[in-house]
Protein backbone atom coordinates (compact mmCIF):
# COMPACT_ATOMS: atom_id res chain seq x y z
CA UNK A 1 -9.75 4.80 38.15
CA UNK A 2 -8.15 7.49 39.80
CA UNK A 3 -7.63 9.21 36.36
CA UNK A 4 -11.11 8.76 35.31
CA UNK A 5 -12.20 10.45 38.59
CA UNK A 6 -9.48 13.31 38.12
CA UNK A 7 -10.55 14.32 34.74
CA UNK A 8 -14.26 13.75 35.18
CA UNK A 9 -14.33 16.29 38.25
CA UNK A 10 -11.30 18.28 38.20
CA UNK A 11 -12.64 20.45 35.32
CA UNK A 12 -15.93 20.95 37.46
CA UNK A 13 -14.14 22.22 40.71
CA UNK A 14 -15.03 19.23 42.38
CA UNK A 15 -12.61 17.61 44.92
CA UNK A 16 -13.38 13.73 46.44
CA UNK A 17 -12.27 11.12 48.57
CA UNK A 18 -12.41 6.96 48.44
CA UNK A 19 -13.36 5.41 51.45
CA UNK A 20 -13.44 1.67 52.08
CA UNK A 21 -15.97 -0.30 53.91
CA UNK A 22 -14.19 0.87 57.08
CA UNK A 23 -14.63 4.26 56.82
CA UNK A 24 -10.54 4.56 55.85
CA UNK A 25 -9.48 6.73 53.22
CA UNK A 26 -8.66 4.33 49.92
CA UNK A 27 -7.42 7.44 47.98
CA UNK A 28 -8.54 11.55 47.36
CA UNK A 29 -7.61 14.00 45.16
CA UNK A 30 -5.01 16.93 46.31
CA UNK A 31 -6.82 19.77 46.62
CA UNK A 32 -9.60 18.30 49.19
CA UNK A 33 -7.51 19.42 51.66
CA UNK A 34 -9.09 22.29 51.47
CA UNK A 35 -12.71 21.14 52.34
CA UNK A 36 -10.98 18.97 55.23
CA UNK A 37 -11.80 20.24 58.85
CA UNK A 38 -8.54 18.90 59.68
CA UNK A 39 -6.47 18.98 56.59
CA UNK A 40 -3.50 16.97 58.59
CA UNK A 41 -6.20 13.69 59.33
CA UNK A 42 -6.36 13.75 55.26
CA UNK A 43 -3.91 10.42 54.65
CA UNK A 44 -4.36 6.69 52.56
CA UNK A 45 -5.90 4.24 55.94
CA UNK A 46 -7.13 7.25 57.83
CA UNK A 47 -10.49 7.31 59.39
CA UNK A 48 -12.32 9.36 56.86
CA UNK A 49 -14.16 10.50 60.02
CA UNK A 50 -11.46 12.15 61.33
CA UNK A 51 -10.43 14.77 58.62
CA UNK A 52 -14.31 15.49 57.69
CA UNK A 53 -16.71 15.25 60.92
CA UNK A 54 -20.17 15.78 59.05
CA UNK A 55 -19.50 11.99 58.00
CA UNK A 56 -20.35 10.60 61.56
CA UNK A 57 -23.68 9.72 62.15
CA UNK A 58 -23.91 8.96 58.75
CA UNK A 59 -22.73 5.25 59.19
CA UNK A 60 -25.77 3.32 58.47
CA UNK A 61 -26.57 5.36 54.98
CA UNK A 62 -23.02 4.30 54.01
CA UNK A 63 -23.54 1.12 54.42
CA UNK A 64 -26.11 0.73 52.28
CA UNK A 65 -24.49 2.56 49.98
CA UNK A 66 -21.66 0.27 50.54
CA UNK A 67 -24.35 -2.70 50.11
CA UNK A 68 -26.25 -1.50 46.92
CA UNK A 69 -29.69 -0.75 49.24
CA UNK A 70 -29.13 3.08 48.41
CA UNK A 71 -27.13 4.32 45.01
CA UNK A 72 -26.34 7.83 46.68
CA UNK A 73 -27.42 10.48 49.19
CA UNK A 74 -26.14 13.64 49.94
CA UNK A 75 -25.00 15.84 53.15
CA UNK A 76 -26.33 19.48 52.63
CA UNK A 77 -25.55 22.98 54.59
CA UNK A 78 -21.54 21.91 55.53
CA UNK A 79 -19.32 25.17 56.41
CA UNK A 80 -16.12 25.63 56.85
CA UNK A 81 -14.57 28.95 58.03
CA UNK A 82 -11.90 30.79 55.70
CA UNK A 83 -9.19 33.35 55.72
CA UNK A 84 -11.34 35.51 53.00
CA UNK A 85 -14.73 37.50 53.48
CA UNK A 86 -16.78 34.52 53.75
CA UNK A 87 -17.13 30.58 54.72
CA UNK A 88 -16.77 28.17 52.49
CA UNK A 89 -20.02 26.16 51.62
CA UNK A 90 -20.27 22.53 50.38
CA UNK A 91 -22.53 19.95 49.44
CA UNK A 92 -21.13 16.13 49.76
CA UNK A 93 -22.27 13.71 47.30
CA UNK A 94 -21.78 10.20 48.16
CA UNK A 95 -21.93 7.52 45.39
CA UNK A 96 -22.51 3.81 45.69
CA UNK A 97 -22.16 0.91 42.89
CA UNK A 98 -17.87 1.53 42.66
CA UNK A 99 -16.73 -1.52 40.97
CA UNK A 100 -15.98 -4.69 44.40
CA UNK A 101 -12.14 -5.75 44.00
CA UNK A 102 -11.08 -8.37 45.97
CA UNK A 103 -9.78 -6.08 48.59
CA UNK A 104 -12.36 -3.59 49.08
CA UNK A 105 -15.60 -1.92 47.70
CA UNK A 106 -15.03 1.31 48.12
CA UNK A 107 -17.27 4.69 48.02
CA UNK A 108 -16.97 7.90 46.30
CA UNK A 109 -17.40 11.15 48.52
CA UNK A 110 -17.57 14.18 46.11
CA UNK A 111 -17.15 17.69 47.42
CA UNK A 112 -19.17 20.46 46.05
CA UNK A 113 -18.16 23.78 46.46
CA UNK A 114 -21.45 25.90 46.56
CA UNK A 115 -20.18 29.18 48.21
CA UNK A 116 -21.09 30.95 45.40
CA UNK A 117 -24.59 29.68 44.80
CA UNK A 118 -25.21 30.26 48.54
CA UNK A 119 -23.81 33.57 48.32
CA UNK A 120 -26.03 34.62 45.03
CA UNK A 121 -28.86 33.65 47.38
CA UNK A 122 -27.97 35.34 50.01
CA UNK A 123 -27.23 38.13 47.56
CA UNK A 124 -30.93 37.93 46.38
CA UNK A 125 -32.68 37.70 49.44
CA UNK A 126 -31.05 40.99 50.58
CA UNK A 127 -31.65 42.99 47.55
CA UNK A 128 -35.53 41.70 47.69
CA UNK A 129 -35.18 42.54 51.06
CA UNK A 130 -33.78 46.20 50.50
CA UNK A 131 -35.79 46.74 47.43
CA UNK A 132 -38.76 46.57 49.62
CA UNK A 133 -37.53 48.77 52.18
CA UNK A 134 -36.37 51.29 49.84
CA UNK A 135 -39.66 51.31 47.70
CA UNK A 136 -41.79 51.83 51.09
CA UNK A 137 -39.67 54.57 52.33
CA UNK A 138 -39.43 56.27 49.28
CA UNK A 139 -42.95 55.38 47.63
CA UNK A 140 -43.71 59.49 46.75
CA UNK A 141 -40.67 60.16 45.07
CA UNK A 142 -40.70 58.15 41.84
CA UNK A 143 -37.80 60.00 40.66
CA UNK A 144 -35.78 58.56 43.30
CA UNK A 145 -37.11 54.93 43.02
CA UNK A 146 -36.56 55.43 38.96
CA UNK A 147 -32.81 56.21 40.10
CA UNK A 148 -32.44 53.33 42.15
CA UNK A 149 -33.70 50.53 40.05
CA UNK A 150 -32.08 51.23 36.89
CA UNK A 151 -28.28 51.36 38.81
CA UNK A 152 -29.31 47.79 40.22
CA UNK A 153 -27.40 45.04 38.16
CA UNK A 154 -29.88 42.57 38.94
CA UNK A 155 -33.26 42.64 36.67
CA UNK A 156 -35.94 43.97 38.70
CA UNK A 157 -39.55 43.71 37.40
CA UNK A 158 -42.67 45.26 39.22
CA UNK A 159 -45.63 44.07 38.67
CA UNK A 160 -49.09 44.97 39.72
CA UNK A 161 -51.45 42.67 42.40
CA UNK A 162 -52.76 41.35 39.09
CA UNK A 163 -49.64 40.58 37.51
CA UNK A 164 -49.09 43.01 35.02
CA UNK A 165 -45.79 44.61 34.60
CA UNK A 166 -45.58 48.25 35.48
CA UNK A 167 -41.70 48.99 35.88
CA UNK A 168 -38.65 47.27 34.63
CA UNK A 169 -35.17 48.65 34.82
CA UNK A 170 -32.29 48.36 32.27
CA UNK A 171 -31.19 45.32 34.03
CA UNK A 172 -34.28 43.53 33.30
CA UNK A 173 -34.12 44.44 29.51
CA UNK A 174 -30.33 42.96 28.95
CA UNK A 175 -31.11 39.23 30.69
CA UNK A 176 -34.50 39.15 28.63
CA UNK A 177 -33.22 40.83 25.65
CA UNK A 178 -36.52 42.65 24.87
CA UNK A 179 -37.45 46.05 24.70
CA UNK A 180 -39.69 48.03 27.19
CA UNK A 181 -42.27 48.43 24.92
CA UNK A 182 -42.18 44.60 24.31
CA UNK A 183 -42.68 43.88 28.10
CA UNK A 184 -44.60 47.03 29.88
CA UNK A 185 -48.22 46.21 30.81
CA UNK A 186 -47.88 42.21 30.11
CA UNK A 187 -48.24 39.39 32.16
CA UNK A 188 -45.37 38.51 34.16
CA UNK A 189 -46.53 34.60 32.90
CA UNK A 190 -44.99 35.63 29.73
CA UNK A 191 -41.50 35.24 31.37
CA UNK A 192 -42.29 33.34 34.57
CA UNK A 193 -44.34 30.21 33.64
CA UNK A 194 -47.91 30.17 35.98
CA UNK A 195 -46.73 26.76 37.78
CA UNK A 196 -43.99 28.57 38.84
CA UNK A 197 -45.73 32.11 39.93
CA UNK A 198 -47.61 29.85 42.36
CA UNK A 199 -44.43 27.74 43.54
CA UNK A 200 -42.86 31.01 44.53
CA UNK A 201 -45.61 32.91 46.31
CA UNK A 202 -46.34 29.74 48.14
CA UNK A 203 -42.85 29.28 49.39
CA UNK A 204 -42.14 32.57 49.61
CA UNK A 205 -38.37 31.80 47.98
CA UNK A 206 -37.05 31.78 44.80
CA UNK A 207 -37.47 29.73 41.49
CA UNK A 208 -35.48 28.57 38.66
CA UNK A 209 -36.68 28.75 34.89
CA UNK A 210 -35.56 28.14 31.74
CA UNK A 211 -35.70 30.71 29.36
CA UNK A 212 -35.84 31.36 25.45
CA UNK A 213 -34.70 34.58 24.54
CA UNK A 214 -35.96 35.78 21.04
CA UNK A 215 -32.65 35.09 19.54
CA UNK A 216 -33.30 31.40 20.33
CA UNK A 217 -30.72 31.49 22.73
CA UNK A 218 -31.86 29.37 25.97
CA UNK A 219 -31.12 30.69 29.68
CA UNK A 220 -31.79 29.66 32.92
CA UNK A 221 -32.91 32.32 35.59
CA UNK A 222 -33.71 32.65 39.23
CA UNK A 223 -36.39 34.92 40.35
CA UNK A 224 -37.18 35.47 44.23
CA UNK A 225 -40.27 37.49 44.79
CA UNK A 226 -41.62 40.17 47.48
CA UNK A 227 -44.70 42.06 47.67
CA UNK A 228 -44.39 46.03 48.45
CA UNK A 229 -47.35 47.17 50.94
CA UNK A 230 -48.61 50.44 50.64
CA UNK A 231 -51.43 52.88 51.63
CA UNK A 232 -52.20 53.65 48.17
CA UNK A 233 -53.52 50.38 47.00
CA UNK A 234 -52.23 51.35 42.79
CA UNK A 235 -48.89 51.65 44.96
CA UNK A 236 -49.22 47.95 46.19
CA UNK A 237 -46.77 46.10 43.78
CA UNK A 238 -45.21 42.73 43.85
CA UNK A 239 -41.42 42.85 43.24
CA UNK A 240 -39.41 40.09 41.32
CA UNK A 241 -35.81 40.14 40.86
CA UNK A 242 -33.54 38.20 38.60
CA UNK A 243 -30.67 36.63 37.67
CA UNK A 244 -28.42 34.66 35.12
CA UNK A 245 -27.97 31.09 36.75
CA UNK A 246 -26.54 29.58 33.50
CA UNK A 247 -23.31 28.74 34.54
CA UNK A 248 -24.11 27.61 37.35
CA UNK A 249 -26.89 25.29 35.85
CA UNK A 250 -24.31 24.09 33.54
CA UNK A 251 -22.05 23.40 35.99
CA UNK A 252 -24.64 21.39 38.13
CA UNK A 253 -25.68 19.16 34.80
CA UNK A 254 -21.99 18.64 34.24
CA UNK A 255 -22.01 17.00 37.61
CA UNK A 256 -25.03 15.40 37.22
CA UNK A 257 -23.30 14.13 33.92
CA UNK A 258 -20.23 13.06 35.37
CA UNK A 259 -22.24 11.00 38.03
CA UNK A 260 -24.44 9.36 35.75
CA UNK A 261 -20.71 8.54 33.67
CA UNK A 262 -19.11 7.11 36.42
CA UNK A 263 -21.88 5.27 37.34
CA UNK A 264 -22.11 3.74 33.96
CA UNK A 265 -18.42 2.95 33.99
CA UNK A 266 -18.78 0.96 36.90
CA UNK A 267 -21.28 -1.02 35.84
CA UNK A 268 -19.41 -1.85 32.73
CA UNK A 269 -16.44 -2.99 34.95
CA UNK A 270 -18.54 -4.94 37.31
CA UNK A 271 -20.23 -6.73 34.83
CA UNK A 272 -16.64 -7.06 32.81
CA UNK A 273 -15.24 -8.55 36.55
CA UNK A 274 -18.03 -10.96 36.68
CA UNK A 275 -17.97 -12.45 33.37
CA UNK A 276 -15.40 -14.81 31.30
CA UNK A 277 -14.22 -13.06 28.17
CA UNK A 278 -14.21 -16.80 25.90
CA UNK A 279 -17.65 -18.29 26.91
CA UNK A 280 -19.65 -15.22 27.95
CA UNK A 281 -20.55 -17.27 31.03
CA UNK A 282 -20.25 -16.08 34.99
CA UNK A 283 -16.68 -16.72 36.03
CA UNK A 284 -15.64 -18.27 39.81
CA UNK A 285 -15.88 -14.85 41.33
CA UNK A 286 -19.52 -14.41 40.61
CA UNK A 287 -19.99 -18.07 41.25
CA UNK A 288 -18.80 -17.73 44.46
CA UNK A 289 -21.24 -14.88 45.61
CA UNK A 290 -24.33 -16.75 43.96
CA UNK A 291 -23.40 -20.05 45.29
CA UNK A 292 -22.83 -18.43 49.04
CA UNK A 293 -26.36 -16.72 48.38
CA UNK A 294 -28.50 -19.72 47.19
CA UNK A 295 -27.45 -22.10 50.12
CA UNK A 296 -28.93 -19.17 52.21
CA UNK A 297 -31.83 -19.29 50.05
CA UNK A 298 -32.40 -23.15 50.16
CA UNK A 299 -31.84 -23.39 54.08
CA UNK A 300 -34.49 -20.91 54.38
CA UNK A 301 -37.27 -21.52 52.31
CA UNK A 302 -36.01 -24.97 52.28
CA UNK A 303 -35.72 -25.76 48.76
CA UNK A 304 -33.54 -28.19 46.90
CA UNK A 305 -30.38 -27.40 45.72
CA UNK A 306 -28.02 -29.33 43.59
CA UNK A 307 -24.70 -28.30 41.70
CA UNK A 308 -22.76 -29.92 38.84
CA UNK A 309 -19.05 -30.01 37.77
CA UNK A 310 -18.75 -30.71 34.08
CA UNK A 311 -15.61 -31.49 32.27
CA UNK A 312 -15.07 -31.88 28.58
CA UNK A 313 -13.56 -35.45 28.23
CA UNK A 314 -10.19 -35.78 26.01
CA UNK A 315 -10.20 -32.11 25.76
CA UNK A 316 -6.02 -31.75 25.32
CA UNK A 317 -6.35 -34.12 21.91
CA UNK A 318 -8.93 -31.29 20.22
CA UNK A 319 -6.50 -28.75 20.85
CA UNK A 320 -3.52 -31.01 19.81
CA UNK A 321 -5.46 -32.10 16.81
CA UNK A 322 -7.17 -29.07 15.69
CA UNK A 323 -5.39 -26.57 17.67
CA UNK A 324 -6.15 -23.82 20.28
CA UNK A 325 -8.54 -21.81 18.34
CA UNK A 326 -10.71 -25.02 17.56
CA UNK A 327 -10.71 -25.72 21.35
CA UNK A 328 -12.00 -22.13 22.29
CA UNK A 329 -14.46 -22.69 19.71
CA UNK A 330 -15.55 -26.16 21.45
CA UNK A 331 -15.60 -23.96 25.10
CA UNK A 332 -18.19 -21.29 23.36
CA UNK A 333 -20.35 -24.14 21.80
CA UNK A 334 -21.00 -25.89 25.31
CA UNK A 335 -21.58 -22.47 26.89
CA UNK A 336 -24.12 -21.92 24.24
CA UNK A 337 -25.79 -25.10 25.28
CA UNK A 338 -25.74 -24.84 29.14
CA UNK A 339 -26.77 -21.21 29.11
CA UNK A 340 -30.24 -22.25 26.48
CA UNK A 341 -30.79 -25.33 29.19
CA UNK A 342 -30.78 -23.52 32.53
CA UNK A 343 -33.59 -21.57 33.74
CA UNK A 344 -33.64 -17.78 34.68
CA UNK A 345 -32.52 -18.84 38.34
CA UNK A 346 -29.61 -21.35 37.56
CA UNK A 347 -26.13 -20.52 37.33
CA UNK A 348 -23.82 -22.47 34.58
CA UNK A 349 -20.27 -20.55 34.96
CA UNK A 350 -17.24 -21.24 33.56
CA UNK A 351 -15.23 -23.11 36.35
CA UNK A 352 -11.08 -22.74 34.80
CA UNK A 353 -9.60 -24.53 31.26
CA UNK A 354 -12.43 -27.25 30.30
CA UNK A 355 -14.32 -27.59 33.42
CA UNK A 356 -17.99 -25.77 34.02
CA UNK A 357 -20.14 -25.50 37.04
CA UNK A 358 -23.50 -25.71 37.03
CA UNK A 359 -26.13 -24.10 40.19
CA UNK A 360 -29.69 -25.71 39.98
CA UNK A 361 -32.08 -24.30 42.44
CA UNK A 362 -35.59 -25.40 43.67
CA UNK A 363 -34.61 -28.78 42.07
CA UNK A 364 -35.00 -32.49 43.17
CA UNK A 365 -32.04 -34.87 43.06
CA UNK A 366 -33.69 -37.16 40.96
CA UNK A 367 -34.49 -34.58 38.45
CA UNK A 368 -30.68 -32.65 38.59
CA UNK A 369 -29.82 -35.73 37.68
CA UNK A 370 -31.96 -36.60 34.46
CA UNK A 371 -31.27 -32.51 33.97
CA UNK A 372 -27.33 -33.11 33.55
CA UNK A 373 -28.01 -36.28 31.84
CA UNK A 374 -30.00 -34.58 29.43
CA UNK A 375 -27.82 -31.89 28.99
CA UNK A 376 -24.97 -34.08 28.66
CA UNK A 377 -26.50 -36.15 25.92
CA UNK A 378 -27.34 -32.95 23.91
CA UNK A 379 -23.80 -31.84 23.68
CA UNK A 380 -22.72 -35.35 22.88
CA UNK A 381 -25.08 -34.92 19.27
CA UNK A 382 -24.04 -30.99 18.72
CA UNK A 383 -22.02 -30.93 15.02
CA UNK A 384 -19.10 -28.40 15.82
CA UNK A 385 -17.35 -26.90 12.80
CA UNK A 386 -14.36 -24.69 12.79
CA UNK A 387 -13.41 -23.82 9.70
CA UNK A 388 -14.49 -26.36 7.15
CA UNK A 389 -13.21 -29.26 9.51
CA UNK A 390 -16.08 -31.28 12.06
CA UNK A 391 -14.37 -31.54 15.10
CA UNK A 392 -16.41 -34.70 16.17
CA UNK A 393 -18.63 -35.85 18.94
CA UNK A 394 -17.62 -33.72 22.41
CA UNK A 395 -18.32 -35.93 25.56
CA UNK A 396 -18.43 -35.15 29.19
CA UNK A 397 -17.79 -36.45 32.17
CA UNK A 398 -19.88 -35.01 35.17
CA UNK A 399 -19.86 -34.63 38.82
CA UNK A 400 -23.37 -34.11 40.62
CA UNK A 401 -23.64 -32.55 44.17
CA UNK A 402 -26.82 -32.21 46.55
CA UNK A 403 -27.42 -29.80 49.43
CA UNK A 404 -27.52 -30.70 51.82
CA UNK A 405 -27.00 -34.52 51.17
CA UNK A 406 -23.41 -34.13 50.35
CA UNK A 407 -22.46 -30.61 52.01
CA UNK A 408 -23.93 -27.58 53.57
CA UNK A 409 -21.32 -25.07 52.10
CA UNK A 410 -20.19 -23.93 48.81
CA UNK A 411 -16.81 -25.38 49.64
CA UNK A 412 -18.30 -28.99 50.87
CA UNK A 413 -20.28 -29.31 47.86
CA UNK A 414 -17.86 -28.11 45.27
CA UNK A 415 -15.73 -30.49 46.85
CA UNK A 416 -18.24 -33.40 46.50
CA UNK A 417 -19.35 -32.55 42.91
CA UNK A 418 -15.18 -32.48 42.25
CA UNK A 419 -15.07 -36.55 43.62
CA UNK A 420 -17.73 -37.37 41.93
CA UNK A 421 -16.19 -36.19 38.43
CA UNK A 422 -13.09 -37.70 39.46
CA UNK A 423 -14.98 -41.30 39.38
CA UNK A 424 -16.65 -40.43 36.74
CA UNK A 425 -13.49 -40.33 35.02
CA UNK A 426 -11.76 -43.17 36.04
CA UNK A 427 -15.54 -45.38 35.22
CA UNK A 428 -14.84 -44.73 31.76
CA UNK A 429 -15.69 -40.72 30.95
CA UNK A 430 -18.80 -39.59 29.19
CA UNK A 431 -21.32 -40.14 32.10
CA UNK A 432 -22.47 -38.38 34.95
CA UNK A 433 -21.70 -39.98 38.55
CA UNK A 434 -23.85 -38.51 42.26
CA UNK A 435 -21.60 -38.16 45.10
CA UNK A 436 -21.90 -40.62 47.43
């Protein structure tokens, strides 16, 4: 897993750590260290806490991360001061579904390094900022303005109150790869869509867009917006400045990718983990989880609950007879039949070798019971072939279990439904026997 993560992120810049359900650090990449407050707190058992403080507070979100009631969340705005120019900025992304082991279940906290998307804002709000300044202070010499916005190397576009473009620099030309005479005097709508015109003079920040150049080439842009005020209302302008975001958008899908990825990979493995391989039934793991839940389920709306341990009788002379393969084909021929007879809310789960357990929920005795029986008979008449050989009739012998009659835990009743296959054995095999 560690891999995956590595060469999912890695190329992206991304760093993370694994933290367990106790906050300790499960595993992280090397270079995280540098997003850690306190690089040295950065070890395997660690308080995650400890090396990266922003976590705290954020307990109860990662739990329910931890407990599927929230798939991800994020922490926003972290700095961290560095030896160069400038801070470090990040974003944490926390992501919930990681495959349970039987040790842990574990979260993944990605690191985002966004200096440089903070920075290009920044960047953008100051030359707004200045361009405003400079066009008020220097509003009657044109010449001078003309200087100034065509040695910008952001795109600058100046439009009147109504929209139209007046002034463009050079800038402006190269990121929409059209000519001056191709944009003077139209509608800024023909490169800023009108939704987003009103998005940005409401918020009074910036947008992102998606662009078509006419090449066909597609780029994404972000414009941030300022009106120039003036005592000659034709000098009243409104001032938009650009810039190339592509990478970065890339970048950000990438991760969005790599998420999405990961995600899917775990839910591949959990469902792999839950499963057997042969039947295609729910193995002991997952039985174990879904029995542990249903009791809950029956105590409290108190509904009836009964389980069933099946085992296929004389099971050894198939294989010795017709050999492994024929056996395994047996196994996948009674899974077909439980899983068709069970309802959406049952369980039938593939116990270990010949034996099956069956949950039925919101269910009388008396009708588990004729249920299994019924079940029981079918398999009895099912014609099994492998190869171009009839294996013959397949019996079973089957152990019945009520809750709370003959146990109020998974263990009590598993062990209950076990006896009463055991005597259904030794009576004789091919019936089904209630504990007692």
């Amino acid at each position: 897993m560690k891999m995956l993560y590595q060469r999912l992120l890695a190329p992206h810049k991304i760093e993370y750590i694994e933290i367990d359900s106790n906050f300790a650090i499960a595993g992280f990449s090397q270079n995280v260290l540098n997003y850690a407050d306190c690089p040295k707190a950065v070890k395997l058992g660690e308080d995650a806490r400890l090396g990266f403080p922003e976590l705290v507070g954020s307990e109860q979100c990662l739990h329910d991360a931890l407990g599927g009631r929230q798939t991800h969340f994020e922490i926003e705005g972290i700095v961290r001061p560095h030896a160069g120019s400038h801070p470090i900025y990040l974003n944490l992304h926390i992501l919930a579904g990681e495959v349970e082991t039987e040790e842990a279940q574990t979260l993944i906290v990605c690191f985002e390094n966004v200096t440089e998307k903070m920075l290009i804002q920044q960047k953008m709000r100051q030359h707004a900022n200045e361009t405003e300044l400079l066009a008020r202070s220097l509003a009657a010499s044109q010449a001078y303005i003309h200087k100034i916005i065509t040695s910008m190397a952001d795109a600058l576009l100046v439009t009147t109150l109504g929209g139209s473009i007046k002034t463009l620099n050079p800038a402006a030309l190269d990121l929409l790869e059209c000519t001056e005479e191709e944009l003077m005097y139209q509608p800024i709508a023909k490169i800023i869509p009108p939704e987003d015109l009103v998005a940005i003079e409401r918020d009074r920040g910036t947008t992102e867009i998606a662009y078509q150049t006419p090449s066909g080439q597609l780029k994404y842009l972000a414009f941030s917006r300022s009106t120039m005020q003036a005592d000659v209302e034709d000098w009243r302008s409104i001032i938009y400045i650009g810039r190339d975001i592509t990478e970065l958008k890339q970048a950000k899908l990438a991760l969005q990718q790599a998420n999405e990825e990961l995600t899917r990979h775990n839910q591949e493995l959990q469902q792999q983990s839950s499963l057997d391989p042969l039947t295609g039934l729910h193995n002991r793991r997952h039985l174990e989880n879904f029995l542990d839940e249903a009791i809950r389920t029956a105590q409290i709306q108190n509904d009836g609950l009964s389980i069933a341990m099946l085992d296929v009788d004389h099971f050894k002379h198939f294989n010795d007879t017709f050999g492994h393969a024929a056996g395994d084909a047996i196994l996948q021929e009674i899974s077909r039949s439980l899983q068709q007879s069970i309802r959406t809310y049952d369980l039938a789960c593939r116990y270990g070798g010949e034996e099956f357990l069956l949950v039925l929920q919101r269910i009388t005795p008396e009708i588990a019971k004729m249920r299994i029986e019924q079940m029981r008979h079918h398999i009895k008449k099912l014609q099994v072939h492998y190869g171009e050989k009839l294996l013959g009739s397949i019996t079973l012998s089957c152990g019945i279990a009520h809750f709370p009659d003959h146990g109020s835990t998974a263990e009590e009743l598993i062990l209950a439904a076990d006896r009463a296959l055991y005597a259904a054995k030794e009576g004789g095999r091919d019936r089904a026997i209630v504990a007692s």
